[in-house]
Protein backbone atom coordinates (compact mmCIF):
# COMPACT_ATOMS: atom_id res chain seq x y z
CA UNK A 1 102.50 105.11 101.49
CA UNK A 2 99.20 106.25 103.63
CA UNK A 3 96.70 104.16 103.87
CA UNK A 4 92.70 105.08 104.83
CA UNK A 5 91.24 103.26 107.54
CA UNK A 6 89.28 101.23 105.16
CA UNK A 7 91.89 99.86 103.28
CA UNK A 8 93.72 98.36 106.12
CA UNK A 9 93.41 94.70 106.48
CA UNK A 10 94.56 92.85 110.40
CA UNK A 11 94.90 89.38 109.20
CA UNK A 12 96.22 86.15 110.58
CA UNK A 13 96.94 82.54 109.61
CA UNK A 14 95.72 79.59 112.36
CA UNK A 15 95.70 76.10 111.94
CA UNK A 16 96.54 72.86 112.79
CA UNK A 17 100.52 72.00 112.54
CA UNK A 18 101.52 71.30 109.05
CA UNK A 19 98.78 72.34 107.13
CA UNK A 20 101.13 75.22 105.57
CA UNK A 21 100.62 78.58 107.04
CA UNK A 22 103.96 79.35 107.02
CA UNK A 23 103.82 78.51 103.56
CA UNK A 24 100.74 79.99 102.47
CA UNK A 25 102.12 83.31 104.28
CA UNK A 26 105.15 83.04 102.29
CA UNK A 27 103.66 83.14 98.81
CA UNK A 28 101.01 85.88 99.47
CA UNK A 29 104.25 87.90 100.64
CA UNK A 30 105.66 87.07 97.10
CA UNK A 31 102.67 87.65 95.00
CA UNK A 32 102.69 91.25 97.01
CA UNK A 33 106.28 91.53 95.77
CA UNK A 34 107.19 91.99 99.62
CA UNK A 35 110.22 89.32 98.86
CA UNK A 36 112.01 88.29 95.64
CA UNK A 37 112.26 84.81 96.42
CA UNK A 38 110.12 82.57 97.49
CA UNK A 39 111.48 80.37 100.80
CA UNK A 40 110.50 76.83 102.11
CA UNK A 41 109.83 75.76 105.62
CA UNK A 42 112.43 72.87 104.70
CA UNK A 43 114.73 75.27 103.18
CA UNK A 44 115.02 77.08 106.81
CA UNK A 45 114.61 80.43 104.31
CA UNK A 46 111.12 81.56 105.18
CA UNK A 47 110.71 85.14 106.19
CA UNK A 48 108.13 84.32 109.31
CA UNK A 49 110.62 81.66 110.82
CA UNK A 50 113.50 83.44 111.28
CA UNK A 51 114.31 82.15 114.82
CA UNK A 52 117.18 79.33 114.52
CA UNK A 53 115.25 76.72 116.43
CA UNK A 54 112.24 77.24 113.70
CA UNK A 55 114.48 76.35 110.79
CA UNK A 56 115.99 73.23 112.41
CA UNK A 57 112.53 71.74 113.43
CA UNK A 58 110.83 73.11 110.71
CA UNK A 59 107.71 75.05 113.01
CA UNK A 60 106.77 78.12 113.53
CA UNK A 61 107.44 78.78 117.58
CA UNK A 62 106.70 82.69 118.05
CA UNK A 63 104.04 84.42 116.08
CA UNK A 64 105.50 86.89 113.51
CA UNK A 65 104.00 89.96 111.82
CA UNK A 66 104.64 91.32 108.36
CA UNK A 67 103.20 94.47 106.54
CA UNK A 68 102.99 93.49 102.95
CA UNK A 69 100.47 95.86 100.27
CA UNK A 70 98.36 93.79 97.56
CA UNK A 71 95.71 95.88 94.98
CA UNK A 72 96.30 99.22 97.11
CA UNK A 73 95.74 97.65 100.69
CA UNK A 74 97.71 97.52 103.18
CA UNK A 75 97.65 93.95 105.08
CA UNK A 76 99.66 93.25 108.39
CA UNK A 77 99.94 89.52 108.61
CA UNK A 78 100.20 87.56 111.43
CA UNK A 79 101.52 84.18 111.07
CA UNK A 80 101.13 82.00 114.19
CA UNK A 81 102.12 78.71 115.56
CA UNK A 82 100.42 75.25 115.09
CA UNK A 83 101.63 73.62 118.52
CA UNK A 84 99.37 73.75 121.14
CA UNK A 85 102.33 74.11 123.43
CA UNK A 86 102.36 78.01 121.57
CA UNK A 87 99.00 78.14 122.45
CA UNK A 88 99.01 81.77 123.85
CA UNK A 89 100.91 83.29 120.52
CA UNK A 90 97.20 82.54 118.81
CA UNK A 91 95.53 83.91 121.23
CA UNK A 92 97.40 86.99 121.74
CA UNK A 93 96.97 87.46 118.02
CA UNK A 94 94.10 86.98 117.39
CA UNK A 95 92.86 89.09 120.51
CA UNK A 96 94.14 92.23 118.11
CA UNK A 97 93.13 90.94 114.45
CA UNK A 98 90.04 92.02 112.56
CA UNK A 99 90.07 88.76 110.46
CA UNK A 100 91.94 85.11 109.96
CA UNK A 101 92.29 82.96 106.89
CA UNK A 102 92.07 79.17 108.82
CA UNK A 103 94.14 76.90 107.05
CA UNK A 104 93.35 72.99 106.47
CA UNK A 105 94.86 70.32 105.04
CA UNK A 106 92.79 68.62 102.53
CA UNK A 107 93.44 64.92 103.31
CA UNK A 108 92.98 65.24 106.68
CA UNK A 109 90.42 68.48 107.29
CA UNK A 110 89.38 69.33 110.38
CA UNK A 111 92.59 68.03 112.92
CA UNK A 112 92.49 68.35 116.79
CA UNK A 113 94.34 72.09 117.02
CA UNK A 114 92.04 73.37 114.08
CA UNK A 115 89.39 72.81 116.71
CA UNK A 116 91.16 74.82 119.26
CA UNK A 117 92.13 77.95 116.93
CA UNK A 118 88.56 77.95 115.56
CA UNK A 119 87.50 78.69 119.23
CA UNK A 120 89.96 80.56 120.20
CA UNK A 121 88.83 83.04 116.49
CA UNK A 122 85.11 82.37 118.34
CA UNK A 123 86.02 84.15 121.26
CA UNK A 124 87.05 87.22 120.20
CA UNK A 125 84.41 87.23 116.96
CA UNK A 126 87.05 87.27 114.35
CA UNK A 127 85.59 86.83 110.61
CA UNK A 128 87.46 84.19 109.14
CA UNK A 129 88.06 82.03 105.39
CA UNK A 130 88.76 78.87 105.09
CA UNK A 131 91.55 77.89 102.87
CA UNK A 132 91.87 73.86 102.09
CA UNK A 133 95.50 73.57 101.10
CA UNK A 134 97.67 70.63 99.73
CA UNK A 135 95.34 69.84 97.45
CA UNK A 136 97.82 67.91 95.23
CA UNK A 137 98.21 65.55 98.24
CA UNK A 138 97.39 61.81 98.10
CA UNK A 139 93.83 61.19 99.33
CA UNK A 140 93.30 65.14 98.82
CA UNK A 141 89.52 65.61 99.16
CA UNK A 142 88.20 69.09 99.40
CA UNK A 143 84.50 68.55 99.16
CA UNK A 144 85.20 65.83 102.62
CA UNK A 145 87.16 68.44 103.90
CA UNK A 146 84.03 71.09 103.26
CA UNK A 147 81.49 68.84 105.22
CA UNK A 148 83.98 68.34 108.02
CA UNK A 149 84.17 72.46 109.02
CA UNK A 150 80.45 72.31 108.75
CA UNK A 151 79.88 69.39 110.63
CA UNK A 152 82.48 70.21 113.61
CA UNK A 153 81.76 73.74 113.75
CA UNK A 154 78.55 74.24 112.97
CA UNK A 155 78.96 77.04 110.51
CA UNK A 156 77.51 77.98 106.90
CA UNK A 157 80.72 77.03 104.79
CA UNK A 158 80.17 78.37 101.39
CA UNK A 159 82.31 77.46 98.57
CA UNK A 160 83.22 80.32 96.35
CA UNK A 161 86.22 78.04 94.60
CA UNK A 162 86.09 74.64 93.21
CA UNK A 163 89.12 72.30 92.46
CA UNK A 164 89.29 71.01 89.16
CA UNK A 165 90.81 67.38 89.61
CA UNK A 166 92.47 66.68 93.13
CA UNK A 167 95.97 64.88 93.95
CA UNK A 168 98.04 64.29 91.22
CA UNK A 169 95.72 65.65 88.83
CA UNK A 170 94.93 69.14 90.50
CA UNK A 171 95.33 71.26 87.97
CA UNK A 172 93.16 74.31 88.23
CA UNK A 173 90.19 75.82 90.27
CA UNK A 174 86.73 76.99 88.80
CA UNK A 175 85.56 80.72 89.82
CA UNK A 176 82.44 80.67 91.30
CA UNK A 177 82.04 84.23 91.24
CA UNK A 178 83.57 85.56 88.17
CA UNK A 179 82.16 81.70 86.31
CA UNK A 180 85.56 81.15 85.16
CA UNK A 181 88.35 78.58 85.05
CA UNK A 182 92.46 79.06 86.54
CA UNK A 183 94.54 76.68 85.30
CA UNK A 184 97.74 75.96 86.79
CA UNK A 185 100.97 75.16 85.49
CA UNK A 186 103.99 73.82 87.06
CA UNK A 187 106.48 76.05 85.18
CA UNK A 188 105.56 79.31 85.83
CA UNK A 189 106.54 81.07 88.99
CA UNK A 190 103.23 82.86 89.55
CA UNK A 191 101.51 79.22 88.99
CA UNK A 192 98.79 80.51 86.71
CA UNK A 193 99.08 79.20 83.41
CA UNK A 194 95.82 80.50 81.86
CA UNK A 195 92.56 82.05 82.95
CA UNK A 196 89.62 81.28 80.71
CA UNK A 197 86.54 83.39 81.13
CA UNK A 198 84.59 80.75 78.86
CA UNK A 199 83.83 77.46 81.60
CA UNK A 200 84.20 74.46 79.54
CA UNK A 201 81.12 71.99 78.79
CA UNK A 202 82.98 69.28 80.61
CA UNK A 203 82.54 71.63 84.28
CA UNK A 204 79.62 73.24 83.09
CA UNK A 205 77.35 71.26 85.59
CA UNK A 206 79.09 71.47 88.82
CA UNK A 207 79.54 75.26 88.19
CA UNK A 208 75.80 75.59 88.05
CA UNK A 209 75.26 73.32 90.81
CA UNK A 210 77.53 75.28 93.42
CA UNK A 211 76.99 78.60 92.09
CA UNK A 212 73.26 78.03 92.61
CA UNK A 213 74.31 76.88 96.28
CA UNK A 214 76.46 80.13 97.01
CA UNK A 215 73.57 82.47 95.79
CA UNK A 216 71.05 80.60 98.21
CA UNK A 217 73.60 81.08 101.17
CA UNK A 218 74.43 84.95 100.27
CA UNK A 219 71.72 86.55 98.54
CA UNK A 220 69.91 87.50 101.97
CA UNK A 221 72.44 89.58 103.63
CA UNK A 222 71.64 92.25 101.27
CA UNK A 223 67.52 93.31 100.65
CA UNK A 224 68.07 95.13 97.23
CA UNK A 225 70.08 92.03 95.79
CA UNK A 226 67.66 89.67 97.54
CA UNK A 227 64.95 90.91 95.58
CA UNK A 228 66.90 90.74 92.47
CA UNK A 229 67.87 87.06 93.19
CA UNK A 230 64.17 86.09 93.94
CA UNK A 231 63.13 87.31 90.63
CA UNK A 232 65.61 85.85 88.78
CA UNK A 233 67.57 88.44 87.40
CA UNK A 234 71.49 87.32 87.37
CA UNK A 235 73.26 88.97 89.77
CA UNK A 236 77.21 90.57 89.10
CA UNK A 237 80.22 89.28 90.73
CA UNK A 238 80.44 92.91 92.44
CA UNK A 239 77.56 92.12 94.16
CA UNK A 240 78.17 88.41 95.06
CA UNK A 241 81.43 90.02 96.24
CA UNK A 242 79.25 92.83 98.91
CA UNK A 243 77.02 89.77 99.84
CA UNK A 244 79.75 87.58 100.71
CA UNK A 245 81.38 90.21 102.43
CA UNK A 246 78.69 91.37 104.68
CA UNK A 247 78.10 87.54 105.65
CA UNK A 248 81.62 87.51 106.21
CA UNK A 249 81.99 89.85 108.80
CA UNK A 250 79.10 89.51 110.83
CA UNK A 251 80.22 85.55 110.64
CA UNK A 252 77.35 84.56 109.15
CA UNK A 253 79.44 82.62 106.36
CA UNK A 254 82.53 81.06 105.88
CA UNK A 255 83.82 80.98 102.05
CA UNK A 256 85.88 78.25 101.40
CA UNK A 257 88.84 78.82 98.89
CA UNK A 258 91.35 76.11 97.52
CA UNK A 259 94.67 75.64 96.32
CA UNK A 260 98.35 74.66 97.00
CA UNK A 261 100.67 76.61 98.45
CA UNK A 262 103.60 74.17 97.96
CA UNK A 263 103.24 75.22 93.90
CA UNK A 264 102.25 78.39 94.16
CA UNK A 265 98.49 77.43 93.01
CA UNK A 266 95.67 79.72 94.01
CA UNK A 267 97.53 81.94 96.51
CA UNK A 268 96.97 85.15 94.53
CA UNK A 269 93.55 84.00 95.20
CA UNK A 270 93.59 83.96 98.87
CA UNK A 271 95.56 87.41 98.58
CA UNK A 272 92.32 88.64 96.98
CA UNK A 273 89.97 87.02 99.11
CA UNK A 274 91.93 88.60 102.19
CA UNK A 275 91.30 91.80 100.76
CA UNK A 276 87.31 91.13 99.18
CA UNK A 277 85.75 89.49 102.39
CA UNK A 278 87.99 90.45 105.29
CA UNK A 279 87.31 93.47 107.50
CA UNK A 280 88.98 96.47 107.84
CA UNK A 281 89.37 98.42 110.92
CA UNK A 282 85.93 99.97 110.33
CA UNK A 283 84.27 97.29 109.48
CA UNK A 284 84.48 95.29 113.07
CA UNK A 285 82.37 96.69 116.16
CA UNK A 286 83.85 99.14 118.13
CA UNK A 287 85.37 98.51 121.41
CA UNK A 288 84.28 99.54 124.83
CA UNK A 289 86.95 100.25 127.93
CA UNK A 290 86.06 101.43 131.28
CA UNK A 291 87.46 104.99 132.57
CA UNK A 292 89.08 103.59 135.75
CA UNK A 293 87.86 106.07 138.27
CA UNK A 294 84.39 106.03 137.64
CA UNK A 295 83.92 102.38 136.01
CA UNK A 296 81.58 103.80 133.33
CA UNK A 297 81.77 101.91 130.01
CA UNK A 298 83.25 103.98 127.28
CA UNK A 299 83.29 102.85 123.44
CA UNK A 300 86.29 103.11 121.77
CA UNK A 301 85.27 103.73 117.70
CA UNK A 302 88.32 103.02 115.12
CA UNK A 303 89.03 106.35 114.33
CA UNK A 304 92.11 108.37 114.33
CA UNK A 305 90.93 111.54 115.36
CA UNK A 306 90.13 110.44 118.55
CA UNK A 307 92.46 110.23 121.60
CA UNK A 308 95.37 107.88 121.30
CA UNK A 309 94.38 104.00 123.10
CA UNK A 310 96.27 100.67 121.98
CA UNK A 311 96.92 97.29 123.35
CA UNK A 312 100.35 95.88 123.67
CA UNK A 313 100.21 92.11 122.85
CA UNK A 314 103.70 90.92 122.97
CA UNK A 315 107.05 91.89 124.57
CA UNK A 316 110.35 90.58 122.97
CA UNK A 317 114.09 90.82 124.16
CA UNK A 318 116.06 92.00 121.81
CA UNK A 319 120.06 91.44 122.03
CA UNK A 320 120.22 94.84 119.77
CA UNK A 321 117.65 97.03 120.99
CA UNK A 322 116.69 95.89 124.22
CA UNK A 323 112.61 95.47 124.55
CA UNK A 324 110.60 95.30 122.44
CA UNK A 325 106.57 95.74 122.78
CA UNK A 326 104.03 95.09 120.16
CA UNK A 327 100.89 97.06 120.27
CA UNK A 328 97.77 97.53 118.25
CA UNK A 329 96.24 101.27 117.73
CA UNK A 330 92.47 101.10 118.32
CA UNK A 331 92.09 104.83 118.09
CA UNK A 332 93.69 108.03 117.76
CA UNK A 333 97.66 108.16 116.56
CA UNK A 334 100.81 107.94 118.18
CA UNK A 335 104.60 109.35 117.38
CA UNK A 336 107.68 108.34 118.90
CA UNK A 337 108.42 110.38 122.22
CA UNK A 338 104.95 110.26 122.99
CA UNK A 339 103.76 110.79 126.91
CA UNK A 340 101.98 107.89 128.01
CA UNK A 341 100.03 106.22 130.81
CA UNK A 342 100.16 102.46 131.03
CA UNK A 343 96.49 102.25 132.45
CA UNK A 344 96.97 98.53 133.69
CA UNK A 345 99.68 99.25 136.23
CA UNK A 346 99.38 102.60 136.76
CA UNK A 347 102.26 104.33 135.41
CA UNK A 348 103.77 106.89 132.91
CA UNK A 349 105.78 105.62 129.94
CA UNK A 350 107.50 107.63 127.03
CA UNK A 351 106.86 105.71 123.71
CA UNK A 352 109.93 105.50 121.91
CA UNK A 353 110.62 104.76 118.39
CA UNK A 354 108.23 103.50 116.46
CA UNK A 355 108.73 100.76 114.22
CA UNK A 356 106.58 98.27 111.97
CA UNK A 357 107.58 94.50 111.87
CA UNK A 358 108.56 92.12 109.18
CA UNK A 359 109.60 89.38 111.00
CA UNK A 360 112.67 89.71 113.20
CA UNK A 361 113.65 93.18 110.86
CA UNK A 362 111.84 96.35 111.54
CA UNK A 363 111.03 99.52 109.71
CA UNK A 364 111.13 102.56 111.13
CA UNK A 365 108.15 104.92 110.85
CA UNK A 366 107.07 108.41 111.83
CA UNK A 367 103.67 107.59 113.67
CA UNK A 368 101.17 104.71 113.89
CA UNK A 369 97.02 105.18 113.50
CA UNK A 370 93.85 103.84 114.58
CA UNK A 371 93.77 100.15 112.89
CA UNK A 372 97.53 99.67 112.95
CA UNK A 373 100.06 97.19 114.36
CA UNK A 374 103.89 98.51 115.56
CA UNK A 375 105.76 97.89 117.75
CA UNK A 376 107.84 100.59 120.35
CA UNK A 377 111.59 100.22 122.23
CA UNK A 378 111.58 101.96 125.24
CA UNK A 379 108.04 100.59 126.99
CA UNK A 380 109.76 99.75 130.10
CA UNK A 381 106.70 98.66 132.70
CA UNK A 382 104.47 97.63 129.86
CA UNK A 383 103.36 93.52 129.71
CA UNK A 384 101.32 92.02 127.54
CA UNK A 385 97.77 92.61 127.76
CA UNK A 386 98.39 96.11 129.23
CA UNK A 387 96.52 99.25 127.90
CA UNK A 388 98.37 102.48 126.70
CA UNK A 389 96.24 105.90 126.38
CA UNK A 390 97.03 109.62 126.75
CA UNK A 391 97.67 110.67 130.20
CA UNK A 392 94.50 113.13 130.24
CA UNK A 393 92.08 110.21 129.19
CA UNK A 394 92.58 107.14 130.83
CA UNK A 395 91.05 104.28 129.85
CA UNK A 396 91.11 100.71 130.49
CA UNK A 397 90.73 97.74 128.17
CA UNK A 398 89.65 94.13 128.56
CA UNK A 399 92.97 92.61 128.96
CA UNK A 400 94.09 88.86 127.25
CA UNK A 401 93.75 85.58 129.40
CA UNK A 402 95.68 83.07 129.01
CA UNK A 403 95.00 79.43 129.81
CA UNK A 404 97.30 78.09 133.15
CA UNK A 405 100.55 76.13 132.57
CA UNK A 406 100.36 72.53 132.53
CA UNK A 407 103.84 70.92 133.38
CA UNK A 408 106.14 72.06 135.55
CA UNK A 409 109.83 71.42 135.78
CA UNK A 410 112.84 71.68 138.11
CA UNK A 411 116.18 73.39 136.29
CA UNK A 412 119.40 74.32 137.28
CA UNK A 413 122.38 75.55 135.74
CA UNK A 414 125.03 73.73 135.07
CA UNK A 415 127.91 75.21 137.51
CA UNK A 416 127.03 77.26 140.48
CA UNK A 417 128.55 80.57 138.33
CA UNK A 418 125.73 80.42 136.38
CA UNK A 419 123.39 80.88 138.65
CA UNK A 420 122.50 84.56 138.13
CA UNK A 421 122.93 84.26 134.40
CA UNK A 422 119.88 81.93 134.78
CA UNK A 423 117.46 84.16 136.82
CA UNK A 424 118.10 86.69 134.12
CA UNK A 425 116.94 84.74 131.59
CA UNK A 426 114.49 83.19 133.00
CA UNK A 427 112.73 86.39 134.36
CA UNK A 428 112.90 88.11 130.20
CA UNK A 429 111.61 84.60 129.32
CA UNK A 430 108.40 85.16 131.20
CA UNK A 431 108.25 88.69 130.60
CA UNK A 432 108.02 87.33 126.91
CA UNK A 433 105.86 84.88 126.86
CA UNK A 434 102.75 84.86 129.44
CA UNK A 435 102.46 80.98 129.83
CA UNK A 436 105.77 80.42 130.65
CA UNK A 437 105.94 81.31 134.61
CA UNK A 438 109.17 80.68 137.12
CA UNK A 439 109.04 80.30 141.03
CA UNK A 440 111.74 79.35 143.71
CA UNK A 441 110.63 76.70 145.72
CA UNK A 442 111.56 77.72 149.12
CA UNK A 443 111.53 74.34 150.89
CA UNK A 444 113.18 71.82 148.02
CA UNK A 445 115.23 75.20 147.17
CA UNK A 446 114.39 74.41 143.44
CA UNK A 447 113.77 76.91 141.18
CA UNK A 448 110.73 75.63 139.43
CA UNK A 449 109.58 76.32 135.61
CA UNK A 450 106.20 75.81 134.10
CA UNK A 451 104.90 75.82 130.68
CA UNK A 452 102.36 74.45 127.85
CA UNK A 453 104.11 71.29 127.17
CA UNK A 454 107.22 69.55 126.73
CA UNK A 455 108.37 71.16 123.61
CA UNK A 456 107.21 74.22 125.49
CA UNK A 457 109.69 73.84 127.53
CA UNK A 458 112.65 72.16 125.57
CA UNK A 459 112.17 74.74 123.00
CA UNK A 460 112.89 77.76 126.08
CA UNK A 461 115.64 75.67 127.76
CA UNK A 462 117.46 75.99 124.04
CA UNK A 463 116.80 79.63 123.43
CA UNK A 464 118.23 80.16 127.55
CA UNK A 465 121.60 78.22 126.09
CA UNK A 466 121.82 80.31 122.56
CA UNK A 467 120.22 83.71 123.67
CA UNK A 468 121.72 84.11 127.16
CA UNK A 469 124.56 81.46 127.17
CA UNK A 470 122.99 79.48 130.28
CA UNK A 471 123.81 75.49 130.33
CA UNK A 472 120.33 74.26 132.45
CA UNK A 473 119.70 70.71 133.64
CA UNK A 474 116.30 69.94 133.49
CA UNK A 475 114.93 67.57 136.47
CA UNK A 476 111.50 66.89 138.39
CA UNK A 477 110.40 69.04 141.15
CA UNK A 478 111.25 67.68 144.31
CA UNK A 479 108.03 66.76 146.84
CA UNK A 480 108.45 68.69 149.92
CA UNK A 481 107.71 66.06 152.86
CA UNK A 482 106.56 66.78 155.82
């Protein structure tokens, strides 16, 4: 199916570890009817952690993307890693997404890495919605868990959802915009057990209370519906829906929504959200470049009868296919066999064929437009962070930093036979995954790694052992005396 611009949606999850993106990805690609079945990170049967080392520890290590479609939308989903060691797969992502749901974990809120993704989303401007998930956890507390994001971060969270009943006795959510109740049942697959348009007496009160809140916080980003509010006319859920929106995207707001995604309770919810207060393509501010000869700034508007200009954002070594490089189209479209210049270094590159991800399978497809996400085999000299355009309008993007490595280790293989093995490896490795950099020490005559973290670098040692059959030893780098 073809999509218009406007109903595209670039979306990713970011959060702390644990606080069930993986998850929460996984039933909004069920509700879409993008899988049959719905997996569990514990189950090792999720359809974002695919890589074997994910399923055994039960994390998500590389960031994976997924086209699913939800009320005539298309959304590409990019679900990311938790760890700060995987630091740079957030902020390659989110360097090419229009929007990100941030999820939180309602006992504990705001954790040390939600910090870190929320400024990481600051830096590149992405509109975001909060989701506060688990809340059928023990000490579940969503209205603590409100106060923390605005406390921390500063920010206008709005609620737009309440929970009716937390831990053990979550059992439903009250609609703030459509002044309704969701109850929840732990039979059905779909978790909804009933939707009653008529609030009862009992949460009468609180709806008021909150609703009255949300109106305060929304009303002004729209003059005709101000003017409605302020004279006390009651204002429809379509245009709550354009106010929140519009505070949304110029992040203005954050809603909050609510729900467990262990049960399957309020994620058709978040599907709509994604789709009601998220931007599209259009929505976000266009980019600017600079032409490379003349260093004049030139603004690069989402639209796809323009020249063709993407970003790649991540490389990947396939055993199959050989390399593969992810890209986002910021304007114009692109077809497989394309003529290309790789503006970064300098140099021509064919596009070959074009695919769209879901997870570690791919899709093939004809072409890819302005406010899409593909990837290409065949990119040979193109690296993350690199710009691709047409060869007759060159143009150069701001490119993705990435912070410095912060432990560095010495490794060897295991018998001298291996040696080779090993510098292969290690050089796709780093081709892979920016933060992740390899030198030979001349003097100790070490080859040194260096990386985010320990489980950084554990995790790359076991992928050089399954993915390119290379036993390492891992030691410390050797000081060279003189």
């Amino acid at each position: 199916m073809e999509f218009p611009i406007d109903k595209i949606r670039n979306i990713g999850f970011i959060a702390h570890i644990d606080a069930g993106k993986t998850t929460v990805t996984e039933r909004v690609l069920f509700a879409s009817g993008m899988t049959h079945k719905i997996g569990n990170v514990d189950d090792g049967n999720t359809v974002t952690d695919w890589m074997d080392q994910e399923k055994e520890r039960g994390i998500t290590i590389v960031s994976a993307a997924v086209t699913t479609h939800w009320r005539d939308h298309q959304i590409n989903v990019i679900d990311t890693p938790g760890h700060v060691d995987f630091t740079a797969e957030v902020e390659r992502s989110l360097r090419v997404l229009d929007g990100a749901v941030v999820v939180f974990e309602s006992v504990s809120g705001v954790q040390p890495q939600s910090e870190t993704v929320w400024r990481q989303a600051d830096k590149y401007g992405v509109p975001r919605i909060c989701l506060i998930n688990k809340m059928d956890r023990m000490g579940a507390n969503f209205y603590r868990a409100v106060d923390m994001i605005k406390d921390r971060f500063k920010v206008v969270a709005v609620p737009i959802q309440l929970p009716i009943g937390s831990e053990s006795e979550f059992s439903g959510i009250i609609d703030l915009i459509d002044q309704r109740v969701i109850r929840f049942s732990r039979e059905t697959g779909s978790g909804v057990e009933e939707i009653l348009d008529e609030v009862p007496e009992e949460f009468q009160q609180q709806l008021t209370e909150y609703r009255e809140a949300m109106l305060e916080n929304i009303a002004e980003f729209d003059e005709e519906i101000m003017m409605k509010y302020l004279d006390g006319e009651e204002l429809t859920p379509d245009e709550i829906r354009k106010c929140i929106r519009i505070g949304t995207i110029n992040n203005k707001i954050v809603p909050v929504i609510c729900g467990s995604a262990m049960f399957n309770w309020g994620m058709l919810l978040v599907s709509d959200a994604i789709v009601d207060f998220l931007p599209s393509p259009k929505d976000i501010p266009a980019i600017s470049g600079v032409a490379p000869r003349s260093e004049d700034e030139v603004v690069v508007a989402h639209n796809e009868d323009d020249p063709f200009c993407g970003i790649a954002f991540k490389v990947v070594s396939d055993p199959y296919t050989g390399r593969l490089v992810y890209f986002r189209v910021y304007s114009g479209k692109v077809t497989g066999g394309t003529s290309l210049l790789n503006v970064t270094k300098g140099r021509k590159e064919r596009m070959g064929r074009i695919v769209r991800m879901v997870a570690n399978k791919r899709e093939e497809v004809e072409e890819l437009k302005a406010g899409d996400i593909g990837a290409s085999v065949g990119l040979k000299d193109t690296f993350t962070g690199d710009t691709l355009t047409l060869e007759n309008r060159p143009l150069l993007l701001e490119t993705i930093k990435f912070p410095e490595p912060v432990i560095s280790v010495a490794i060897e293989p295991k018998s001298k036979a291996e040696q080779e093995k090993l510098t292969d490896g290690l050089i796709k490795l780093a081709e892979e995954d920016p933060t992740f950099q390899t030198k030979y020490d001349e003097e100790t005559a070490q080859t040194i790694v260096s990386g985010m973290g320990e489980l950084h670098i554990e995790v790359l040692v076991e992928r050089l052992k399954r993915e390119f059959s290379v036993d390492a030893n891992l030691g410390k780098p050797r000081v060279s005396y003189r």
